[in-house]
C-alpha atoms as a PDB file:
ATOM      1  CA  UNK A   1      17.446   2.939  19.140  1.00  0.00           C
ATOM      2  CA  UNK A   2      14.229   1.408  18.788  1.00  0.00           C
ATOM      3  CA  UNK A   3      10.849   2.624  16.859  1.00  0.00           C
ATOM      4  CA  UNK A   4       9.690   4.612  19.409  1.00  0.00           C
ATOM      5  CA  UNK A   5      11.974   7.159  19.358  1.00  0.00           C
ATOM      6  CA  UNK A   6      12.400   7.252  15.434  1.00  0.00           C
ATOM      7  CA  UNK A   7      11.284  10.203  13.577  1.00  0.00           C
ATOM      8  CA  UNK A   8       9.798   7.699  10.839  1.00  0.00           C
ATOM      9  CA  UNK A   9       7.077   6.573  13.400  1.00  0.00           C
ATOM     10  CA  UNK A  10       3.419   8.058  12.981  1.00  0.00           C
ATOM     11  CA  UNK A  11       1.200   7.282  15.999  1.00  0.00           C
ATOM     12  CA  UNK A  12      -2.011   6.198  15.343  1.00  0.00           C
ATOM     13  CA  UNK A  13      -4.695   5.430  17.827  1.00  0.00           C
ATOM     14  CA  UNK A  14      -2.483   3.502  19.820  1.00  0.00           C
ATOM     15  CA  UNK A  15      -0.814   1.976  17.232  1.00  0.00           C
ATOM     16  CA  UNK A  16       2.413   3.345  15.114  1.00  0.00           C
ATOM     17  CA  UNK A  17       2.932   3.458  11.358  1.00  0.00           C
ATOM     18  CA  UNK A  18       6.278   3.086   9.874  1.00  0.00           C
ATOM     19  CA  UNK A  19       7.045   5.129   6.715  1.00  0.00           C
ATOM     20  CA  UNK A  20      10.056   3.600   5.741  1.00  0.00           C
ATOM     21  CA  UNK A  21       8.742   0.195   5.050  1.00  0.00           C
ATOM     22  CA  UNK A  22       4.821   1.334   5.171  1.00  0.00           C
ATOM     23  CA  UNK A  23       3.855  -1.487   7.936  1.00  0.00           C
ATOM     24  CA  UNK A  24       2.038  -0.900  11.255  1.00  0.00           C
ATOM     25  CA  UNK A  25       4.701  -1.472  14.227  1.00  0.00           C
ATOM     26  CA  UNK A  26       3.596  -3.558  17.157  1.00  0.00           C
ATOM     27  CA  UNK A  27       4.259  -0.822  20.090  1.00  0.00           C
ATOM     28  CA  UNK A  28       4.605  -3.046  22.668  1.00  0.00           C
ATOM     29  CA  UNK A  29       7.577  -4.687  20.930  1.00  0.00           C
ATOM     30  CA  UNK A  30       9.121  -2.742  18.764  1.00  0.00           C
ATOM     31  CA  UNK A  31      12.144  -3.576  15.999  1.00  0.00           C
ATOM     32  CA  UNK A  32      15.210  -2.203  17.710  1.00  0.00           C
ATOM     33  CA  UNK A  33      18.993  -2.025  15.409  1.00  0.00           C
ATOM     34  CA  UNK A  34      16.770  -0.541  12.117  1.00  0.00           C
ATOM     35  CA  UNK A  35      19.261   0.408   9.942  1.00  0.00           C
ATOM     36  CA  UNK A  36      17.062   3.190   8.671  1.00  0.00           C
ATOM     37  CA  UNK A  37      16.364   5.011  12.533  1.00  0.00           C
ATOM     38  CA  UNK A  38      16.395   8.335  12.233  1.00  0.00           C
ATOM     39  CA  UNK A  39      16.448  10.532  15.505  1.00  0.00           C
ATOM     40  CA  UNK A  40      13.465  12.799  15.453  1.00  0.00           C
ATOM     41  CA  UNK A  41      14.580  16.650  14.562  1.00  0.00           C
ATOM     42  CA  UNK A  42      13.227  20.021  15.633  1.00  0.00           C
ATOM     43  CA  UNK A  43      12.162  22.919  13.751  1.00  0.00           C
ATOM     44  CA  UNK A  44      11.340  25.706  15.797  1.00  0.00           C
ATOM     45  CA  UNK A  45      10.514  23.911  19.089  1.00  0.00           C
ATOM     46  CA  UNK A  46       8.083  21.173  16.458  1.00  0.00           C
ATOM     47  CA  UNK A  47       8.577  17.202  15.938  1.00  0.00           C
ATOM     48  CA  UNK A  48       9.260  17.607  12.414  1.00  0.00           C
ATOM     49  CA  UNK A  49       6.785  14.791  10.266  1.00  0.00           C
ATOM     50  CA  UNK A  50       7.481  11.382   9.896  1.00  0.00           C
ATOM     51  CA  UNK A  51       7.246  12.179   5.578  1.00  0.00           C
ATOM     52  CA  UNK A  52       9.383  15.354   6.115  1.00  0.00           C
ATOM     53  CA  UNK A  53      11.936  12.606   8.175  1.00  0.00           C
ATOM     54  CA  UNK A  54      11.751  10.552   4.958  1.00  0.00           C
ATOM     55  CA  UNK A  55      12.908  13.511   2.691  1.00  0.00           C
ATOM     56  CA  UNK A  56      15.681  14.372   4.757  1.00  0.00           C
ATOM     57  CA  UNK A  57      16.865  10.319   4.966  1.00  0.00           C
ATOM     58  CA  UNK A  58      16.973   9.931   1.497  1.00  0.00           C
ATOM     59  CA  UNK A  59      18.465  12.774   0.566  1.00  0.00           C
ATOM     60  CA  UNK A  60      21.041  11.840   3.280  1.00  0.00           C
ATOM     61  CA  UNK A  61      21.360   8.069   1.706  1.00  0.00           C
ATOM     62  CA  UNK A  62      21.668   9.712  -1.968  1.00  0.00           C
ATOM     63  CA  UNK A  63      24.626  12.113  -1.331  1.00  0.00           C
ATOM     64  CA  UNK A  64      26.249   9.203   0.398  1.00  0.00           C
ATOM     65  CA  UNK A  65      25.922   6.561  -2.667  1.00  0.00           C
ATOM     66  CA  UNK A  66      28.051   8.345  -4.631  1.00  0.00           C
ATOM     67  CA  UNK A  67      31.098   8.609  -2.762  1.00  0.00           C
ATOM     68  CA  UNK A  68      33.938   6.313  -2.645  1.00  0.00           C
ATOM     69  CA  UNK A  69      37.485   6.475  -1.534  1.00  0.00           C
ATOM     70  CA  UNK A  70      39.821   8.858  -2.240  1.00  0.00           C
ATOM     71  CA  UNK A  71      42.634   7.962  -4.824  1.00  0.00           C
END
């Protein structure tokens, strides 16, 4: 699990944009163990987009917050 192959990544001319933490990514060494990595999903047979990623993340993070353990 490294940047590369998280759906938060934009590539830009050879360089790739994080949209979690808004910071350009050095590609030949990326961050691995990112507690936000996302795998990248597919909607019909298309890379969904990194801000489309984002949605789904924090809406994923938000239902989670919430819960606690059962009593």
């Amino acid at each position: 699990m490294n940047c590369l192959h998280c759906g938060l990544l934009k590539m830009e001319d050879r360089e790739g944009f994080c949209f979690r933490f808004k910071k350009n990514i050095n590609l030949n060494k990326p961050e691995t163990d990112c507690m936000y990595f996302i795998k990248k999903m597919y909607e019909d047979g298309d890379a969904l987009s990194p801000q489309q990623h984002l949605i789904l993340q924090d809406q994923d993070f938000r239902s989670k917050k919430m819960q606690g353990p059962m009593r």
